[in-house]
C-alpha atoms as a PDB file:
ATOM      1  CA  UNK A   1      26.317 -22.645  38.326  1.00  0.00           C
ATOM      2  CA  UNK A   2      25.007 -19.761  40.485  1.00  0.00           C
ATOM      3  CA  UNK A   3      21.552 -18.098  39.805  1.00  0.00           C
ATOM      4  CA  UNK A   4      22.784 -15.058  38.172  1.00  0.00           C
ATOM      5  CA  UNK A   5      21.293 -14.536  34.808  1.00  0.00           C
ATOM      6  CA  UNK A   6      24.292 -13.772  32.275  1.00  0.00           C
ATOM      7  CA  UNK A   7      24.800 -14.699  28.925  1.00  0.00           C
ATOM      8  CA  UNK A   8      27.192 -17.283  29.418  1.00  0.00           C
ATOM      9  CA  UNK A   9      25.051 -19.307  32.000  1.00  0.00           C
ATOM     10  CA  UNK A  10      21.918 -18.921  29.290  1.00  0.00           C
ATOM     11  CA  UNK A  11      24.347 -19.956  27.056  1.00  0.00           C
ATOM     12  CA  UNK A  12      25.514 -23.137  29.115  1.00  0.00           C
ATOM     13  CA  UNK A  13      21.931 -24.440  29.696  1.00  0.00           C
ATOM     14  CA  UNK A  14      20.987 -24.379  25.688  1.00  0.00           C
ATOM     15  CA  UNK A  15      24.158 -25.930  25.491  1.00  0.00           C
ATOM     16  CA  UNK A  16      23.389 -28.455  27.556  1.00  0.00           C
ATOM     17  CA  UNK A  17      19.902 -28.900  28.538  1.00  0.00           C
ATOM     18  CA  UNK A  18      17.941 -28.179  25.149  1.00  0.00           C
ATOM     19  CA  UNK A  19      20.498 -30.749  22.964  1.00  0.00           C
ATOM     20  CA  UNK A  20      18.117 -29.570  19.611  1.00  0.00           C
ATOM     21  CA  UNK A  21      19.234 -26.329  20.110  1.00  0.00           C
ATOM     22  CA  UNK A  22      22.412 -26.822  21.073  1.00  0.00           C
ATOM     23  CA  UNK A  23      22.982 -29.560  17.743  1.00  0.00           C
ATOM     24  CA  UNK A  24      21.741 -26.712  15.481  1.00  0.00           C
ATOM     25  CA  UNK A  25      23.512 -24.235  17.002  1.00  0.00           C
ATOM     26  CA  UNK A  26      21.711 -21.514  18.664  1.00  0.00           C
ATOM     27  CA  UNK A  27      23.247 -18.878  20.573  1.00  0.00           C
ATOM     28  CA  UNK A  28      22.212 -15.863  22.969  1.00  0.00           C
ATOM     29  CA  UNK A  29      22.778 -12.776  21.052  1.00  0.00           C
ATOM     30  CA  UNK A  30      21.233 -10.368  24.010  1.00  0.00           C
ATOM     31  CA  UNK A  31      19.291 -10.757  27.012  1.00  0.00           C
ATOM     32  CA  UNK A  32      17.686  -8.079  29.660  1.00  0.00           C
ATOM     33  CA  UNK A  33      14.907  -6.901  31.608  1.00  0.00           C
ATOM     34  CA  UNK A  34      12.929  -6.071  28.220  1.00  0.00           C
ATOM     35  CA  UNK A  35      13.657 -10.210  26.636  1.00  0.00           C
ATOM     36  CA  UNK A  36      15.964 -12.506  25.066  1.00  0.00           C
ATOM     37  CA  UNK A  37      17.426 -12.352  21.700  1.00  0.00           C
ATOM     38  CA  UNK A  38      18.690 -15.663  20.302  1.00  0.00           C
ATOM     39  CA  UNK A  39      20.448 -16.462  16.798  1.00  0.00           C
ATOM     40  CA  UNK A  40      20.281 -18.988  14.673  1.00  0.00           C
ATOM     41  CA  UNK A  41      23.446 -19.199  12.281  1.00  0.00           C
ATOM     42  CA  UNK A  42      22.647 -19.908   8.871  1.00  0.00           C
ATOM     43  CA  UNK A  43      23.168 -23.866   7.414  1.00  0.00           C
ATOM     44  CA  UNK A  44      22.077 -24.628   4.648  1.00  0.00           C
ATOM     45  CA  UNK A  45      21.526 -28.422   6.170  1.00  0.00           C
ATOM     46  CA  UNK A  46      18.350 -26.732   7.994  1.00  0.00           C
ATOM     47  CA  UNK A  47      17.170 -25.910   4.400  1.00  0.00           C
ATOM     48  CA  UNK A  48      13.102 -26.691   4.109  1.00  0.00           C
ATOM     49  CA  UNK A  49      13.582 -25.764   0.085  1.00  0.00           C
ATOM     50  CA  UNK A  50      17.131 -27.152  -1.182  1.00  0.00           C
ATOM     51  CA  UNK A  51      16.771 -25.223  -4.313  1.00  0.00           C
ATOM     52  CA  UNK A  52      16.503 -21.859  -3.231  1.00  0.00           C
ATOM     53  CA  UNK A  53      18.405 -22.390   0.814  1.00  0.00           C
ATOM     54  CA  UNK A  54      15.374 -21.426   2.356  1.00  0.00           C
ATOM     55  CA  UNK A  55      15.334 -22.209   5.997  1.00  0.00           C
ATOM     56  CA  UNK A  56      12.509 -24.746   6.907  1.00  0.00           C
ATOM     57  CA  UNK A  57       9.879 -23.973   9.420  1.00  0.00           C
ATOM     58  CA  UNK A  58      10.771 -26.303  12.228  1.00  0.00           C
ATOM     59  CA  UNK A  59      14.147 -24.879  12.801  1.00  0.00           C
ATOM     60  CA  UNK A  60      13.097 -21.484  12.850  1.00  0.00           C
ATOM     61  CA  UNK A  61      10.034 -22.698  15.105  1.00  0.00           C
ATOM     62  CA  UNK A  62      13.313 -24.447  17.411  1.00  0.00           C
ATOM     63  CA  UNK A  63      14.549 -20.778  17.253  1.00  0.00           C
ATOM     64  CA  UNK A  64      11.084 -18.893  18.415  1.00  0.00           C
ATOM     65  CA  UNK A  65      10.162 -21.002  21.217  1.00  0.00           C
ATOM     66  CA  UNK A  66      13.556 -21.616  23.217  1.00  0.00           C
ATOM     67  CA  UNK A  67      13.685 -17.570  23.333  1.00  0.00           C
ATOM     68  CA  UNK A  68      10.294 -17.150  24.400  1.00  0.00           C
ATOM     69  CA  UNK A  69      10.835 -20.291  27.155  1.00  0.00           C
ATOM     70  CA  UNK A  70      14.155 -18.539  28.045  1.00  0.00           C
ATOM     71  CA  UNK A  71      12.891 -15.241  28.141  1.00  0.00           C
ATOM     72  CA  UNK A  72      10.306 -16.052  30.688  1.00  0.00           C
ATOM     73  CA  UNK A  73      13.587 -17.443  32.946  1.00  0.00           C
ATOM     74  CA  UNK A  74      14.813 -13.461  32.930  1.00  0.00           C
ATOM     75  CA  UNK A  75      11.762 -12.112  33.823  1.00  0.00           C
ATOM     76  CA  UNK A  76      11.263 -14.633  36.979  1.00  0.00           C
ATOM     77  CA  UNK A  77      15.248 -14.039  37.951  1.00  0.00           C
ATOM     78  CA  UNK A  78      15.312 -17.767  38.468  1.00  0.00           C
ATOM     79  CA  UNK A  79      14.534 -21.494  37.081  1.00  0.00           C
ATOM     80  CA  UNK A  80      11.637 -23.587  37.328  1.00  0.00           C
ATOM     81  CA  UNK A  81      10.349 -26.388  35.250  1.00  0.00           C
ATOM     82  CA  UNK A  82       7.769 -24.670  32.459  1.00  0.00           C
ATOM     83  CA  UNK A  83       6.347 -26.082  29.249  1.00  0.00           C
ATOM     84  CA  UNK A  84       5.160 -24.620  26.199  1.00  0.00           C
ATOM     85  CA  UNK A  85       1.009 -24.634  26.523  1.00  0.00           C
ATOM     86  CA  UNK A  86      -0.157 -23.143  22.876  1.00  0.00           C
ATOM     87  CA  UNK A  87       2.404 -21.339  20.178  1.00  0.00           C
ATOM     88  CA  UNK A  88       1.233 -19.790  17.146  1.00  0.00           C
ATOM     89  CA  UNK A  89       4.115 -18.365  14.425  1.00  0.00           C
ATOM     90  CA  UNK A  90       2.723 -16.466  11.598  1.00  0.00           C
ATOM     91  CA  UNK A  91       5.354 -16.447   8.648  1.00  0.00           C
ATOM     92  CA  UNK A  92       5.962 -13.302   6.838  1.00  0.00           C
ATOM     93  CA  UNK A  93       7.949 -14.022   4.661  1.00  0.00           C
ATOM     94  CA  UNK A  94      10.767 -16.942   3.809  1.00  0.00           C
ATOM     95  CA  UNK A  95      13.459 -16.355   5.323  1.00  0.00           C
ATOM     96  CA  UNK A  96      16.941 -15.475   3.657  1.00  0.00           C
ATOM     97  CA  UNK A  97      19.133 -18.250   2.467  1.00  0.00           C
ATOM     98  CA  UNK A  98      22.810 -17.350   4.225  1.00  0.00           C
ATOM     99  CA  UNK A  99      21.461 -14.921   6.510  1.00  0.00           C
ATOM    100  CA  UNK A 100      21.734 -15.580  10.171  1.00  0.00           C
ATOM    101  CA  UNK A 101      17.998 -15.607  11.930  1.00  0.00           C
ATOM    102  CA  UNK A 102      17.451 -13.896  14.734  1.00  0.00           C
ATOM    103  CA  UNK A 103      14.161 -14.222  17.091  1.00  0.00           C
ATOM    104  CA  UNK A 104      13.596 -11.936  20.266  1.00  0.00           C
ATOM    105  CA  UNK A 105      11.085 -13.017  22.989  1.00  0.00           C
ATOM    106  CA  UNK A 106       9.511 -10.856  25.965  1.00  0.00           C
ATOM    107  CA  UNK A 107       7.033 -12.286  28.603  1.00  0.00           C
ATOM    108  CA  UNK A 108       4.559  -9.390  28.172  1.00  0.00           C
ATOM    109  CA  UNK A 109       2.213 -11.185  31.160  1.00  0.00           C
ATOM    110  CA  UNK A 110       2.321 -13.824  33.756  1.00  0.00           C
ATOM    111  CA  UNK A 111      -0.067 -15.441  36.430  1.00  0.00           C
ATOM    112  CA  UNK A 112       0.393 -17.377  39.185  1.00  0.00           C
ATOM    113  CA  UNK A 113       0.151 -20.485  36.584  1.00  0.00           C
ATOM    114  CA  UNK A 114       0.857 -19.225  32.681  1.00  0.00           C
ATOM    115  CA  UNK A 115       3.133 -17.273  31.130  1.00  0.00           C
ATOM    116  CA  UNK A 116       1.959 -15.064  27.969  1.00  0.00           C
ATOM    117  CA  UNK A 117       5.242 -14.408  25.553  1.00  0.00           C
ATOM    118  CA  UNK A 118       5.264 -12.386  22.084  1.00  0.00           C
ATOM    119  CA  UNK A 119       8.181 -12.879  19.751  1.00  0.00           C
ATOM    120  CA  UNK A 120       9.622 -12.000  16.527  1.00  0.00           C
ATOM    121  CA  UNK A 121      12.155 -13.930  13.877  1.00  0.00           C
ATOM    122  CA  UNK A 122      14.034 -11.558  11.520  1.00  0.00           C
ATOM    123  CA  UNK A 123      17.006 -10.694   9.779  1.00  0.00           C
ATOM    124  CA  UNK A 124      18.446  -8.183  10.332  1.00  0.00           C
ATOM    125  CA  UNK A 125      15.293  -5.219  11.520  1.00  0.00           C
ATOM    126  CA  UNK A 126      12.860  -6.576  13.631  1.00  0.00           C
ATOM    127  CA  UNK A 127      10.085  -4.315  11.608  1.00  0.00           C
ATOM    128  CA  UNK A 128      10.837  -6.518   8.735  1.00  0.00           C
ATOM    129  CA  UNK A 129       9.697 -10.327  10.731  1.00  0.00           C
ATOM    130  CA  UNK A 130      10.281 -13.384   8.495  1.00  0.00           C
ATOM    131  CA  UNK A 131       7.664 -14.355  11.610  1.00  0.00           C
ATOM    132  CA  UNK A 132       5.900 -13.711  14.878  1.00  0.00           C
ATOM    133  CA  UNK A 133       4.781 -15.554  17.334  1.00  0.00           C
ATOM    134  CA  UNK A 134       2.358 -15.260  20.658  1.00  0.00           C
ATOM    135  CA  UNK A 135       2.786 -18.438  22.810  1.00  0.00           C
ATOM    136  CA  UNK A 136       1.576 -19.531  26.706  1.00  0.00           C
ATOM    137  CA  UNK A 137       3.859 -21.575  29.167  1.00  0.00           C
ATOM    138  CA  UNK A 138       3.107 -23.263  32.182  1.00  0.00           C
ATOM    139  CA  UNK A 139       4.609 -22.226  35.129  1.00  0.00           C
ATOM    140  CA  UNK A 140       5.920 -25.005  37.733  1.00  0.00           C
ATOM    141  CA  UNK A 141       5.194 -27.538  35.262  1.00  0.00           C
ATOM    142  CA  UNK A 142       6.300 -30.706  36.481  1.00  0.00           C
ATOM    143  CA  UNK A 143       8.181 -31.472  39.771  1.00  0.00           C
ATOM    144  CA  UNK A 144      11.176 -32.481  37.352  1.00  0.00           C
ATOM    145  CA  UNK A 145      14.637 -30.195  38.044  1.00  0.00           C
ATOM    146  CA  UNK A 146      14.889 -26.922  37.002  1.00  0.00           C
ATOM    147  CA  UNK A 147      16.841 -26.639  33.249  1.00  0.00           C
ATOM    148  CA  UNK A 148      19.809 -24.967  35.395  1.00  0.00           C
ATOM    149  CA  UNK A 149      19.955 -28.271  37.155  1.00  0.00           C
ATOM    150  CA  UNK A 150      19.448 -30.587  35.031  1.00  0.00           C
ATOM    151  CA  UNK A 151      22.084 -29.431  32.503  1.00  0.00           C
ATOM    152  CA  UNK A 152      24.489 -29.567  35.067  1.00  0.00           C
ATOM    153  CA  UNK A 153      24.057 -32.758  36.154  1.00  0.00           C
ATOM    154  CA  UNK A 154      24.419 -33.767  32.437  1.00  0.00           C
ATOM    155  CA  UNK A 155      27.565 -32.021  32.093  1.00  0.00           C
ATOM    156  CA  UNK A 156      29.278 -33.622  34.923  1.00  0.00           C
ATOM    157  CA  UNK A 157      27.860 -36.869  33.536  1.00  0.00           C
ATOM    158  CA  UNK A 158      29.283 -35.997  29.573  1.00  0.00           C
END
């Protein structure tokens, strides 16, 4: 796996090195200078309320803070080990029952040490959030393998 950033290779490493997102299905929808948008395909297993098919809060939190963690990966043009510090999601509003989520994350600022990251979960019109979110990573983390790595070594092991 080169260093490029491409869909495909994002792709690959959710795939592979985050197995939550990869179980419920998350995909990159778009990615470039400006952020990352990832998806979330509607399932109505990932239903919080099993009346009405709303989505609970966990998945959709699954959603927000692998595209603000990825996100920060574009903007540095390469991999290193970072951890989620401090994320806070506001929801809006519930979100759609058969809809498809979407969430797109930017890295607005970033240190030597933390990365700042603003992103929004919606529908179909970002001015219309089911939530936002502001959230702070670590940079250089741990001295564990970057995800890039990591999720290939686990593919050659699968």
């Amino acid at each position: 796996m080169s260093d490029s950033f491409d869909i495909s290779q994002i792709q690959a490493i959710i795939d592979t090195g985050i197995p939550q997102c990869g179980d419920i299905g998350v995909k990159v929808h778009a990615m470039d200078e400006k952020g990352v948008t990832m998806m979330l395909p509607y399932d109505k297993r990932f239903a919080g309320d099993p009346v009405r098919g709303v989505l609970h809060g966990g998945v959709i939190t699954t959603l927000i803070d692998s595209a603000s963690g990825m996100c920060i990966y574009v903007k540095l043009k390469k991999y290193i080990p970072i951890a989620t510090l401090d994320i806070r999601i506001d929801y809006l509003k519930p979100a759609t029952p058969g809809e498809d989520l979407l969430a797109h994350a930017y890295c607005y600022k970033m240190t030597k040490q933390i990365a700042f990251v603003r992103s929004v979960a919606y529908h179909t019109d970002p001015d219309d959030p089911v939530a936002n979110s502001v959230s702070t990573f670590m940079l250089r983390s741990s001295p564990t393998k970057p995800l890039n790595v990591a999720s290939e070594e686990i593919k050659a092991t699968s």
